[in-house]
Protein backbone atom coordinates (compact mmCIF):
# COMPACT_ATOMS: atom_id res chain seq x y z
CA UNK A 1 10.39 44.07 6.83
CA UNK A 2 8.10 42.12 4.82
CA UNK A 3 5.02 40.03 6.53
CA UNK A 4 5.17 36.24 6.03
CA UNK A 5 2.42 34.26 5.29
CA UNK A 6 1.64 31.71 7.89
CA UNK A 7 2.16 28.01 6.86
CA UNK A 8 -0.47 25.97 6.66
CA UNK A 9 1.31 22.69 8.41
CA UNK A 10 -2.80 21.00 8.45
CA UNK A 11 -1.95 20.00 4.70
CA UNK A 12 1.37 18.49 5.72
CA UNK A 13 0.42 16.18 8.30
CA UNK A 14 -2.92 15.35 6.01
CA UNK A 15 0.04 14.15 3.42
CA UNK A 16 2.45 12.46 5.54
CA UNK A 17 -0.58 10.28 7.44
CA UNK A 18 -1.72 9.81 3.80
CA UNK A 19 1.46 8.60 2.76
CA UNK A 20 2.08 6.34 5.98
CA UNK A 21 -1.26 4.67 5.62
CA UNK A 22 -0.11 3.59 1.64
CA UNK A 23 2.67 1.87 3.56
CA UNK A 24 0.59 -0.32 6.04
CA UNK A 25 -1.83 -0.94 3.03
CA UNK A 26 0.95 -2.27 0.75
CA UNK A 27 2.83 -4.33 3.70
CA UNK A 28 -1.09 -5.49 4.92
CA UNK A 29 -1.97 -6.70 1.12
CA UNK A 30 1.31 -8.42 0.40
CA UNK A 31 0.90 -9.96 3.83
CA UNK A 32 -2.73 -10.98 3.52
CA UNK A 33 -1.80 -12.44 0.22
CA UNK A 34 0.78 -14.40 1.41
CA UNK A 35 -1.54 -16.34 3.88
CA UNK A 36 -4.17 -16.49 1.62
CA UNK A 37 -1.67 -18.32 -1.02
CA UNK A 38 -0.13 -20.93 2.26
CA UNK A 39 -3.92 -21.85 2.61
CA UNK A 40 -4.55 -22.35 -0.52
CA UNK A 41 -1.52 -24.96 -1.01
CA UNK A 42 -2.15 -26.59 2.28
CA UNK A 43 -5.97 -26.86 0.90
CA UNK A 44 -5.42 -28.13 -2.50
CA UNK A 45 -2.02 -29.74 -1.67
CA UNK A 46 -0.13 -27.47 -4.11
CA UNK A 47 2.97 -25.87 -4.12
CA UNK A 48 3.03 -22.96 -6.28
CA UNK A 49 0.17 -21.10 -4.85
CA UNK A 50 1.60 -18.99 -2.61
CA UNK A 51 3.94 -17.40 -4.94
CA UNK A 52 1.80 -16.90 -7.44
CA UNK A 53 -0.83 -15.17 -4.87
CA UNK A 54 2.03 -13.02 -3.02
CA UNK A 55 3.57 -11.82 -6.70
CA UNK A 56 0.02 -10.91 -7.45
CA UNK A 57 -0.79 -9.08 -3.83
CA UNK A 58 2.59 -7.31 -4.55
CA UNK A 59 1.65 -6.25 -8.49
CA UNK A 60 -1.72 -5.08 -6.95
CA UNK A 61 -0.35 -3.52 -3.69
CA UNK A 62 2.07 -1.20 -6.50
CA UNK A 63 -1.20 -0.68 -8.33
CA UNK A 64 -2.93 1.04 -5.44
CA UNK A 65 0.11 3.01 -4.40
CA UNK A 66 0.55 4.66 -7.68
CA UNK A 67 -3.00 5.19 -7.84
CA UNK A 68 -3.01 6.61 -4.46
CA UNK A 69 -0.25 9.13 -5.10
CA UNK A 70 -1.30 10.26 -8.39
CA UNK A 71 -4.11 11.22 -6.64
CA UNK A 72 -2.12 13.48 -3.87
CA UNK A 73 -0.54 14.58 -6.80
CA UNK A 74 -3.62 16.46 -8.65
């Protein structure tokens, strides 16, 4: 019989609670945008800021996850 090597499951979890965290960040930053951009038409009395903010919180919230996992990656 040949000896196994024991698993190291530490690097596992470290990835999955990495990769769970990406997912609050992106739903956290879309959110956050989103309010900021309601404000921001109920302050200036505007109605196209909070779509503009919230596509831009999404482009940036995809910008951070691909940075993020390129960096698990390496």
């Amino acid at each position: 019989m040949s000896q196994q090597k024991p698993r190291n499951d530490s690097n596992l979890v470290r990835t999955a609670a990495s990769l769970s965290g990406i997912a609050i960040q992106m739903g956290a930053t879309i959110y956050l945008g989103n309010l900021l951009g309601g404000w921001l038409d109920e302050k200036f009395q505007k109605t196209f800021l909070e779509d503009t903010i919230t596509l831009l919180a999404v482009f940036l919230s995809i910008y951070l996850v691909i940075k993020k996992v390129m960096a698990l990656n390496k």
